[in-house]
Protein backbone atom coordinates (compact mmCIF):
# COMPACT_ATOMS: atom_id res chain seq x y z
CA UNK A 1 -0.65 3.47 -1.58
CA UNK A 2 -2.57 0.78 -3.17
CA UNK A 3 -4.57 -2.18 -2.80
CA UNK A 4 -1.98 -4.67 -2.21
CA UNK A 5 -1.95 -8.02 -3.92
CA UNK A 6 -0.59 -11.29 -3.35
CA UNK A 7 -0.49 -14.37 -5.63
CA UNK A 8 0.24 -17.69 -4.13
CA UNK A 9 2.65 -20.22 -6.10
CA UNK A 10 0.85 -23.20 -7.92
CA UNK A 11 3.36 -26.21 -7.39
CA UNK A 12 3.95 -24.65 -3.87
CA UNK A 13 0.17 -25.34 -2.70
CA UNK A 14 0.81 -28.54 -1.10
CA UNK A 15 3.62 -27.71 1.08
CA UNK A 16 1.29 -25.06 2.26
CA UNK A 17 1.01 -26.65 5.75
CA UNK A 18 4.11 -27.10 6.26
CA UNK A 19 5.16 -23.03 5.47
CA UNK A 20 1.99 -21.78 7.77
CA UNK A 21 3.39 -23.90 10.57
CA UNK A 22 6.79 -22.70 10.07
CA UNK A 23 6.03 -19.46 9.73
CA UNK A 24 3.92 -19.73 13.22
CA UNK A 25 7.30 -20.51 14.95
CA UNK A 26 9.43 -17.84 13.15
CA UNK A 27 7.08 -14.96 13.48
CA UNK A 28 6.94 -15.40 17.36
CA UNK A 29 10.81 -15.56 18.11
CA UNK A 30 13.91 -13.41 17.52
CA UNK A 31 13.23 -12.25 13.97
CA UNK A 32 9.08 -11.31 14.79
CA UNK A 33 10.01 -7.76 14.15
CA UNK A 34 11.29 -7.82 10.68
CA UNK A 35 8.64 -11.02 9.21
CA UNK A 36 5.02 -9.42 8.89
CA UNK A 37 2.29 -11.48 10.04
CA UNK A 38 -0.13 -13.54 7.75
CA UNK A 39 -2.81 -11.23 8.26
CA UNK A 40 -1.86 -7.74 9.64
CA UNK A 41 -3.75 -5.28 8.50
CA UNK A 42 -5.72 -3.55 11.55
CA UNK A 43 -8.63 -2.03 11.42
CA UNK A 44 -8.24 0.85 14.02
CA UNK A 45 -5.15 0.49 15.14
CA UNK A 46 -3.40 2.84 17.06
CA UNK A 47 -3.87 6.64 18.30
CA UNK A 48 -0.60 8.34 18.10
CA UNK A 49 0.24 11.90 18.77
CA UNK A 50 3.19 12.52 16.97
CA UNK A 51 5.65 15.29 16.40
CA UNK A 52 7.96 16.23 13.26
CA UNK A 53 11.37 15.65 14.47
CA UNK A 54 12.83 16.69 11.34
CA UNK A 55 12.23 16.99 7.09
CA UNK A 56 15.18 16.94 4.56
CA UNK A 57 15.30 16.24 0.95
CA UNK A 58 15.78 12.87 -0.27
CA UNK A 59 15.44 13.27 -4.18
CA UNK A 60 14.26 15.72 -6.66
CA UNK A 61 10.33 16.78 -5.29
CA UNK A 62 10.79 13.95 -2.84
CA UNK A 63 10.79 15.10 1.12
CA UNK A 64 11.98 12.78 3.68
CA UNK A 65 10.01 13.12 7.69
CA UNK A 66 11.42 11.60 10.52
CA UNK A 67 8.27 11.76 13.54
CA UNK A 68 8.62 11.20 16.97
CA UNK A 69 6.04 10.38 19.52
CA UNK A 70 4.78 13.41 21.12
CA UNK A 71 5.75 12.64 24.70
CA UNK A 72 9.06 10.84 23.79
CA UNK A 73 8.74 7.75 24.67
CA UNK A 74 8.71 4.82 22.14
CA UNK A 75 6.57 4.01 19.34
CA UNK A 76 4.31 0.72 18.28
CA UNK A 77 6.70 -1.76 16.67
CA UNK A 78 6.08 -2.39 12.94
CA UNK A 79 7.47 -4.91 10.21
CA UNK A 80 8.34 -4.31 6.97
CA UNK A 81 5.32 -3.14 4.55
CA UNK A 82 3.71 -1.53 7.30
CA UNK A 83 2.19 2.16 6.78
CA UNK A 84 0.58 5.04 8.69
CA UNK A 85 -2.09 6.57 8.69
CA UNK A 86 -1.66 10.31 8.63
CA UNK A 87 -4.21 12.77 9.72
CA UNK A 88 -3.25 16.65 8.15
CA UNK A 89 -3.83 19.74 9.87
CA UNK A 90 -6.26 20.30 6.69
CA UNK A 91 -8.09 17.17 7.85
CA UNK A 92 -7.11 14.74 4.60
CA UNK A 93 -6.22 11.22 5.79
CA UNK A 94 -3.38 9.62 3.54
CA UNK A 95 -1.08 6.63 4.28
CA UNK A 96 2.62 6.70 4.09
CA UNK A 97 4.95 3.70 4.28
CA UNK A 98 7.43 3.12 7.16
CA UNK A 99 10.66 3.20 5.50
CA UNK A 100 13.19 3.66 8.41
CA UNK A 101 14.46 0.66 10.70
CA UNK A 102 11.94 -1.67 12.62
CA UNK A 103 14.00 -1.97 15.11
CA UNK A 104 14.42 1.55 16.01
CA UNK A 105 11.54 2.45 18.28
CA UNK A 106 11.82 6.13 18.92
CA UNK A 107 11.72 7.37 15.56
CA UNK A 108 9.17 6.76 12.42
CA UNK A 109 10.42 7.44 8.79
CA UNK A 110 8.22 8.63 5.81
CA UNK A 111 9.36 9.73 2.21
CA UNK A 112 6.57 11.54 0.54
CA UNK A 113 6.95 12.77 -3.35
CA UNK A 114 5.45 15.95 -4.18
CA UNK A 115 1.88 15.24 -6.55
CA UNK A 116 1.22 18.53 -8.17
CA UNK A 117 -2.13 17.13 -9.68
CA UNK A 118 -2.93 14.99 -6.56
CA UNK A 119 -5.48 15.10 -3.83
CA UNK A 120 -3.83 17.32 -2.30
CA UNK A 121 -2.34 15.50 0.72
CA UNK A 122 1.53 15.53 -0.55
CA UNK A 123 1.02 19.33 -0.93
CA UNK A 124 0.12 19.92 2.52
CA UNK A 125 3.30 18.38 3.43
CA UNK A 126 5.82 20.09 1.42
CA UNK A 127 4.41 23.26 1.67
CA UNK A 128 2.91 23.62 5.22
CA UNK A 129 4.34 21.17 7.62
CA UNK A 130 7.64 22.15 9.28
CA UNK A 131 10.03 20.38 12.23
CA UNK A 132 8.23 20.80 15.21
CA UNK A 133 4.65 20.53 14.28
CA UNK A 134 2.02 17.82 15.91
CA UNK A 135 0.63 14.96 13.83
CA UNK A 136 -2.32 12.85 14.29
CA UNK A 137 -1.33 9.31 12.92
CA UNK A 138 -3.32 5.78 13.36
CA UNK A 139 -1.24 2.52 12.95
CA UNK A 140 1.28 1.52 11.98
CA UNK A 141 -0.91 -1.33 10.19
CA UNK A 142 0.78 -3.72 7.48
CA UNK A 143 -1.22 -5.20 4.49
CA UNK A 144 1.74 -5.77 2.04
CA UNK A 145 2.73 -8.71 4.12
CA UNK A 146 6.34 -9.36 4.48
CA UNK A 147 6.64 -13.73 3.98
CA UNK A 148 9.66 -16.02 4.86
CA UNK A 149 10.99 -16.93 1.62
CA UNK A 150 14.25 -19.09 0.58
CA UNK A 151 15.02 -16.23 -1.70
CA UNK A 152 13.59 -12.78 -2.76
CA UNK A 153 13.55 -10.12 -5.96
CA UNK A 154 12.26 -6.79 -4.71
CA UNK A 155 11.16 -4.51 -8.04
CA UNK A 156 10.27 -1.04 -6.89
CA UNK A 157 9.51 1.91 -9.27
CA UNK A 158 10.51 5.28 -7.94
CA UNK A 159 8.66 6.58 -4.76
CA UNK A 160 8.00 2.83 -4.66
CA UNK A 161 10.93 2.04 -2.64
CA UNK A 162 9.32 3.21 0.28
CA UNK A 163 7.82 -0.04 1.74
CA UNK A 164 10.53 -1.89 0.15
CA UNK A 165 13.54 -0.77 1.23
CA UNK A 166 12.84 -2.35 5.06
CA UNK A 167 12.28 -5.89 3.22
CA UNK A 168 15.50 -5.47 1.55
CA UNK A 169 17.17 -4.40 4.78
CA UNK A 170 15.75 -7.62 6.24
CA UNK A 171 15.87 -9.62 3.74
CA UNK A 172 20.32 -9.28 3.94
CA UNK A 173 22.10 -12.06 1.73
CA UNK A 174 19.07 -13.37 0.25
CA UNK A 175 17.38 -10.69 -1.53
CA UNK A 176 18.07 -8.51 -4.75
CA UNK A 177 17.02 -5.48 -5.66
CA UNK A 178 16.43 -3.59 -8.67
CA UNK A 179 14.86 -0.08 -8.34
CA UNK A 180 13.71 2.06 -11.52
CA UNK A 181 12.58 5.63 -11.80
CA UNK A 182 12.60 8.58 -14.08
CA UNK A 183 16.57 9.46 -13.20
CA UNK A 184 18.97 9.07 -10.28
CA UNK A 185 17.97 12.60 -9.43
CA UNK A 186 14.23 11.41 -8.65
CA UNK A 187 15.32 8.34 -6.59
CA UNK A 188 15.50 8.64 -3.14
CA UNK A 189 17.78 6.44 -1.16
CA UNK A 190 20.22 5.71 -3.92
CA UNK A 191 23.07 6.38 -2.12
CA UNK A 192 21.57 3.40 1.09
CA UNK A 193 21.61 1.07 -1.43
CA UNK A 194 24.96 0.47 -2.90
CA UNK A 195 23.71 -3.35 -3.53
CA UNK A 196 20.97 -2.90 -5.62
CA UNK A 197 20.52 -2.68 -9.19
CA UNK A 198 19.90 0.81 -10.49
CA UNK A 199 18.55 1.47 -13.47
CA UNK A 200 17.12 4.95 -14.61
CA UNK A 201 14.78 5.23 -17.14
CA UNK A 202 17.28 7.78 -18.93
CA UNK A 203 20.23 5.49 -18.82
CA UNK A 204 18.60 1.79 -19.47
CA UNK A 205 15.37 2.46 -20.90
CA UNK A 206 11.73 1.67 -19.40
CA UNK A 207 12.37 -1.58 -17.18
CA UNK A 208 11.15 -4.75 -18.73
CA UNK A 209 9.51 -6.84 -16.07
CA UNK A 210 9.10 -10.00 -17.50
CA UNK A 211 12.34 -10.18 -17.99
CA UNK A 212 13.48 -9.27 -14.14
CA UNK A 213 10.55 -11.85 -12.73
CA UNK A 214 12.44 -14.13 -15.04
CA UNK A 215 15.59 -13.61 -12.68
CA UNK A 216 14.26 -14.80 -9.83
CA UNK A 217 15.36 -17.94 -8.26
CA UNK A 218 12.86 -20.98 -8.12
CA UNK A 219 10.83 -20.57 -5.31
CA UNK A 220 11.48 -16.60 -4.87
CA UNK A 221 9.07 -13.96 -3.23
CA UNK A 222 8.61 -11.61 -5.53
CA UNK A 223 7.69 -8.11 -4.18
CA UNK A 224 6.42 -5.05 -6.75
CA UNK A 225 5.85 -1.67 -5.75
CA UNK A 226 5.41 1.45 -8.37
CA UNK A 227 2.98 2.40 -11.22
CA UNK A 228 0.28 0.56 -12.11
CA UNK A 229 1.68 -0.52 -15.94
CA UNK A 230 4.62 -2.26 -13.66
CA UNK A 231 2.23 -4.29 -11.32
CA UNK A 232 0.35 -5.22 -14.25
CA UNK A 233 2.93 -6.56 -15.94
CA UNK A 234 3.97 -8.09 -12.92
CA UNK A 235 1.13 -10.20 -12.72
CA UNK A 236 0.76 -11.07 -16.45
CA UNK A 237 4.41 -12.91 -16.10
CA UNK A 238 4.67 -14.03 -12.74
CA UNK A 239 3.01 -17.58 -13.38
CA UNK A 240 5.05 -17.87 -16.79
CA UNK A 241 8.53 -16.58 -15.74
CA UNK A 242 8.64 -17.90 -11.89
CA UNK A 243 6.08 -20.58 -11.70
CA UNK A 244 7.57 -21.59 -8.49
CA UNK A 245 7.45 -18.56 -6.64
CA UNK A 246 4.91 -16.08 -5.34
CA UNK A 247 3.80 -12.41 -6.31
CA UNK A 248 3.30 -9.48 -3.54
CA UNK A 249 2.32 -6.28 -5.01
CA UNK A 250 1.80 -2.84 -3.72
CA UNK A 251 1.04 0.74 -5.48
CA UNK A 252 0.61 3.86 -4.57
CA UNK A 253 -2.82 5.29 -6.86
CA UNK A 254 -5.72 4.01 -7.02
CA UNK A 255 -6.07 1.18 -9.23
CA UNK A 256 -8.73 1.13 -12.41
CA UNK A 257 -11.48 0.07 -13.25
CA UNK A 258 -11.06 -2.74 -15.57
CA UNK A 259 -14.17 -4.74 -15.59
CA UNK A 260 -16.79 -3.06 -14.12
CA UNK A 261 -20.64 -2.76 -15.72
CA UNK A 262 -22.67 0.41 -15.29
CA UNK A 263 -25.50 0.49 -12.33
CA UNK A 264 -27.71 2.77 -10.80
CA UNK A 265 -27.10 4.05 -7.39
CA UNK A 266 -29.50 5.79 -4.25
CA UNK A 267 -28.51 8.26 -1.50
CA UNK A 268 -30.97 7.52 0.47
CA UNK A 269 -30.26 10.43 2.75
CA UNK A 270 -31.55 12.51 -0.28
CA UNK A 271 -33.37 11.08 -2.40
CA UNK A 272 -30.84 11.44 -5.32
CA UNK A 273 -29.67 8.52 -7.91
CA UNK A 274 -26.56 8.86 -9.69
CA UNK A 275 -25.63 6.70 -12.36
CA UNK A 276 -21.96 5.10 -12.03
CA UNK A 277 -19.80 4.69 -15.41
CA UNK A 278 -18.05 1.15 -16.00
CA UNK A 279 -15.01 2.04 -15.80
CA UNK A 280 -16.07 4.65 -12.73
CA UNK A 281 -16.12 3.37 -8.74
CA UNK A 282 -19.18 4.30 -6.42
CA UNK A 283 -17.12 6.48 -4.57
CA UNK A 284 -16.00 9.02 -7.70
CA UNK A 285 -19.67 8.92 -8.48
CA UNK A 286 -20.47 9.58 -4.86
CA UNK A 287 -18.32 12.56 -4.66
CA UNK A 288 -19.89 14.53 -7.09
CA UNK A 289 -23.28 14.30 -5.02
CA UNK A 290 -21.12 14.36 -1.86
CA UNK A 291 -17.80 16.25 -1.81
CA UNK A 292 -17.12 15.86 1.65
CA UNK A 293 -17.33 11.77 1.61
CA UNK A 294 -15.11 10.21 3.65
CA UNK A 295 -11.98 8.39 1.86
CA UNK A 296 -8.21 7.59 1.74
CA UNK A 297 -6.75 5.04 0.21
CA UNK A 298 -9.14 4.54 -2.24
CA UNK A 299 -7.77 0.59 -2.62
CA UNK A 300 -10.00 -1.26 -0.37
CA UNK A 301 -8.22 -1.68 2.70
CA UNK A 302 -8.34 1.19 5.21
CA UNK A 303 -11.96 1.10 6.08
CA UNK A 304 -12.82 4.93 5.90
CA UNK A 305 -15.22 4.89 3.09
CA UNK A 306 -17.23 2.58 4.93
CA UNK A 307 -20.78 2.65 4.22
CA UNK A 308 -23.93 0.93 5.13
CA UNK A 309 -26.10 -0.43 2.21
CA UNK A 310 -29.88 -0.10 2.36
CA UNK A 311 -30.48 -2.38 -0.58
CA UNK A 312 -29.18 -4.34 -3.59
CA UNK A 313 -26.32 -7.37 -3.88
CA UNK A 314 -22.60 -5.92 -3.58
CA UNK A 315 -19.72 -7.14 -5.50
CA UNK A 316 -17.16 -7.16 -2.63
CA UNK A 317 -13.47 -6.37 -3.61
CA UNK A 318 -12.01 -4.67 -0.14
CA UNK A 319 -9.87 -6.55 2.10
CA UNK A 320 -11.49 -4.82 5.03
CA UNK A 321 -14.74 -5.66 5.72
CA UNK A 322 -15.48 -8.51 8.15
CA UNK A 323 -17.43 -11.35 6.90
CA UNK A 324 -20.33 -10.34 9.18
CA UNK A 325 -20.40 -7.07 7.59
CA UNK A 326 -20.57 -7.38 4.27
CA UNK A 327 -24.29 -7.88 4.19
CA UNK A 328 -24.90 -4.85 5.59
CA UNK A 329 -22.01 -2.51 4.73
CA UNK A 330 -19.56 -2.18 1.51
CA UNK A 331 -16.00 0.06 0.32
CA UNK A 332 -17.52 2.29 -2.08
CA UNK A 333 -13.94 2.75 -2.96
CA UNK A 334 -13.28 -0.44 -4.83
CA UNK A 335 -16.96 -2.71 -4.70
CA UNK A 336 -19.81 -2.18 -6.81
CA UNK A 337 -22.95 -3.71 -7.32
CA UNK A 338 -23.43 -6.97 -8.06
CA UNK A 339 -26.94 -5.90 -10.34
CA UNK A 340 -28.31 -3.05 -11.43
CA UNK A 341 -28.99 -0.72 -8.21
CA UNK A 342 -27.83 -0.46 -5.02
CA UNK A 343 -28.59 1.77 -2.14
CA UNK A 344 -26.61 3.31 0.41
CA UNK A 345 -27.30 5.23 3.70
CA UNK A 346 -26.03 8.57 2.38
């Protein structure tokens, strides 16, 4: 998953008051499990023990798990957007996003696409984990925060659909969705959504987003989830195309570099400098000093790269780090430094 992104409406600012206050009242009353909070993401969360209740397949390389809690009784409660953390028998810690029914509290549902060239964790799944095996899981925890809107456009690219298909569940009468991917064969949950707008790369062509944001209706949450070319032209149009509404944006890599400078960084543990590319984070350069770093979502928002810094300014980007922290500890995954060295107690 990514680093999730929102981007607030400009005419919309001054009635912001008036939505917070509103959005007090609704979160607290009949529909609080289905409208995320303003600011959900947890730090710990919970400590779940969690069985695999069963796995089927949901699309070409695409597995679906449904997990249970270990003792049977029912799980945390979770809104839309919300994710899990996953510990793996191999010890790799990924996040998966809840795409079953918030209301249902015995059962969890993941959909996890099989990454030949990735880290590793979507591997593990497919190939080793079977119905009936224990899970380790922290959460759920929600940063892709699902808002009260008059109106919404979901835009989800392939395995993308994941955190979107419970806002489009809640979202009933006043949402529209339009889902992309390579072909039909590759998108899971076609056949739950005989609403939405499908459109397969191999029958319509690459999607043009400008265009969709352009469909929205004035004053519309928009919510993007898929490759990183989609979010970014997602947020290139958003202001231009729906000036009235607001952008929520989720992926599911890493995202890049764009606009970082080269510096010089200490593990003080060792002794040893490395020297981190522009266009590289701390925590690749990190990694080839210390392979066994701790990471996961590599998008500034988990937590588990965590590290305290020794010396130097940091250029914060996370959305995890308390205020009180961040003169003292940084995300390797996503900040940098703010000059020309920093160093860091590893």
């Amino acid at each position: 998953m990514t680093a999730p992104d929102f981007v607030p409406p400009r005419p919309l600012r001054a009635l912001g008051a008036v939505v917070d206050a509103y959005r007090s009242i609704f979160v607290s009353g009949p529909a609080a499990p289905l409208l995320s909070r303003p600011n959900p993401v947890r730090r710990d969360g919970f400590g779940l023990r969690l069985v695999v209740d069963s796995i089927r397949d949901e699309a070409d390389e695409v597995l679906g798990f449904d997990l249970r809690a270990a003792g049977g009784g029912p799980l945390p409660i979770w809104r839309p957007g919300a994710h899990l953390d996953l510990f793996l028998p191999s010890g790799r810690h990924r996040q998966y996003s809840l795409c079953g029914n918030p209301r249902e509290r015995f059962r969890y549902r993941i959909a996890v696409r099989r990454i030949a060239d990735g880290a590793g964790g979507s591997l593990e799944l497919h190939r080793d984990i079977r119905p009936g095996d224990a899970l380790r899981a922290r959460g759920p925890r929600n940063a892709f925060t699902f808002v009260e809107a008059p109106a919404y456009l979901f835009v989800a690219g392939g395995i993308g659909i994941t955190p979107i298909l419970p806002m489009v569940r809640a979202a009933g009468g006043r949402g529209r969705l339009v889902y992309t991917g390579r072909s039909r064969a590759t998108m899971p949950f076609v056949a739950d959504l005989p609403g939405a707008d499908i459109r397969p790369d191999d029958e319509y062509g690459p999607p043009d987003i400008p265009e969709l944001i352009a469909t929205a209706p004035p004053g519309a949450a928009v919510y993007v989830c898929g490759p990183p070319p989609m979010l970014a032209a997602a947020r290139r149009s958003i202001f231009e195309h729906n000036p009235t509404g607001s952008l929520h944006t989720e992926q599911f890599s890493a995202p890049a570099v764009l606009d970082g400078k080269e510096f010089d960084l200490t593990l003080a543990r060792t002794g040893r400098t490395l020297r981190v590319g522009a266009r590289e984070t701390a925590l690749a350069a990190i990694g080839r000093a210390v392979p066994d770093a701790a990471y996961s979502c590599r998008q500034g928002f988990c937590g588990t790269c965590r590290t305290a810094v020794l010396a130097g300014e940091v250029d914060h980007r996370d959305r995890a780090l308390a205020d009180t922290e961040r003169a003292t500890h940084m995300l390797p995954c996503v900040s940098r430094a703010a000059g020309d060295t920093l160093v860091l107690d590893l």
